[in-house]
Protein backbone atom coordinates (compact mmCIF):
# COMPACT_ATOMS: atom_id res chain seq x y z
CA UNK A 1 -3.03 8.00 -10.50
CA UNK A 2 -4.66 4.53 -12.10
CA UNK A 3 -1.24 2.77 -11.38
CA UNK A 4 -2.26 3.52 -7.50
CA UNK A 5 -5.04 1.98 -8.26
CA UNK A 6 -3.25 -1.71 -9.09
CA UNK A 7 -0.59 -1.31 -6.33
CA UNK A 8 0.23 -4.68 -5.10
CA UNK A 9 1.93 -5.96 -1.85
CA UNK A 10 4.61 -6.68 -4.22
CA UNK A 11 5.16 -3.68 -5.19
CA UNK A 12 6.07 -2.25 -1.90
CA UNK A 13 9.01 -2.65 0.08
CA UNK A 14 8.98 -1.19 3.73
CA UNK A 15 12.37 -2.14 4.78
CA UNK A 16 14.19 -0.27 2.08
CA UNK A 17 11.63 2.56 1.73
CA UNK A 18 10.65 1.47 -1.83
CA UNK A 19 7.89 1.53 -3.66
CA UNK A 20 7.02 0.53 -7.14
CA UNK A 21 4.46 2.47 -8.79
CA UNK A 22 3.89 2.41 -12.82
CA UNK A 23 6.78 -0.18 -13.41
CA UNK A 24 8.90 2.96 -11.44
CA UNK A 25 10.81 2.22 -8.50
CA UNK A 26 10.25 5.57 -5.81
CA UNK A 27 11.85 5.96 -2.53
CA UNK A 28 9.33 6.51 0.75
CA UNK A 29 9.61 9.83 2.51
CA UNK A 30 9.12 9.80 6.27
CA UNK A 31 5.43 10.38 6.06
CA UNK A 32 4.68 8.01 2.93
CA UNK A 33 6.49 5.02 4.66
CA UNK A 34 4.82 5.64 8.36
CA UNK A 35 1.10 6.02 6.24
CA UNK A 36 1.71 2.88 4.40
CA UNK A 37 3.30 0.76 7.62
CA UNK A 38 0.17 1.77 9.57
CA UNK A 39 -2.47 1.22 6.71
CA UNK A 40 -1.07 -2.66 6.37
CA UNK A 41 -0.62 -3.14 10.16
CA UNK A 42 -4.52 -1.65 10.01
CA UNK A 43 -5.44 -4.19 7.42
CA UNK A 44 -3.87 -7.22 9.38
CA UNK A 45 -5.71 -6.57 11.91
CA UNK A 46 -9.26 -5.03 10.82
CA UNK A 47 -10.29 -8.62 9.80
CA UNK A 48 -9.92 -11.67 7.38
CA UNK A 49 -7.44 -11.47 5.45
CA UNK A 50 -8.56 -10.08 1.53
CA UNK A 51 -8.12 -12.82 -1.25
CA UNK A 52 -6.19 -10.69 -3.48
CA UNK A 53 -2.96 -8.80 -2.90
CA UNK A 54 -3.90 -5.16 -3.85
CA UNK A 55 -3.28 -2.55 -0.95
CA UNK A 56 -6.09 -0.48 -2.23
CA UNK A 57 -9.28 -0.20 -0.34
CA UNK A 58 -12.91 0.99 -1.33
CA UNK A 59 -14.30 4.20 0.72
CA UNK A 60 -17.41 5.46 0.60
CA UNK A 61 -18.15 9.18 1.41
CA UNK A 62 -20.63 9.57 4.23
């Protein structure tokens, strides 16, 4: 779980359905790869664009 935690544009590659978690490479199911498209579309969008390249995000519960 803590490598999710440093996961890095880098590490992901949408057009092969890759993903590289842990110094691992992993495939993308379906589900995983649609999430992850939408999440980074999402982030383009939401606002300025963050000064680092980590795909993580900060939530707070309500």
């Amino acid at each position: 779980m803590a490598d999710m935690l440093v996961l890095r544009l880098d590490d992901v590659d949408l057009g092969n359905r890759r993903i590289i978690i842990g110094g691992r490479v992993r495939l993308l199911d379906d589900l995983t790869h649609q999430l992850l498209a939408d999440w980074l579309r999402h982030r383009q969008t939401a606002g300025p664009t963050p000064p680092t390249r980590t795909c993580s995000s900060t939530t707070r519960p309500p």
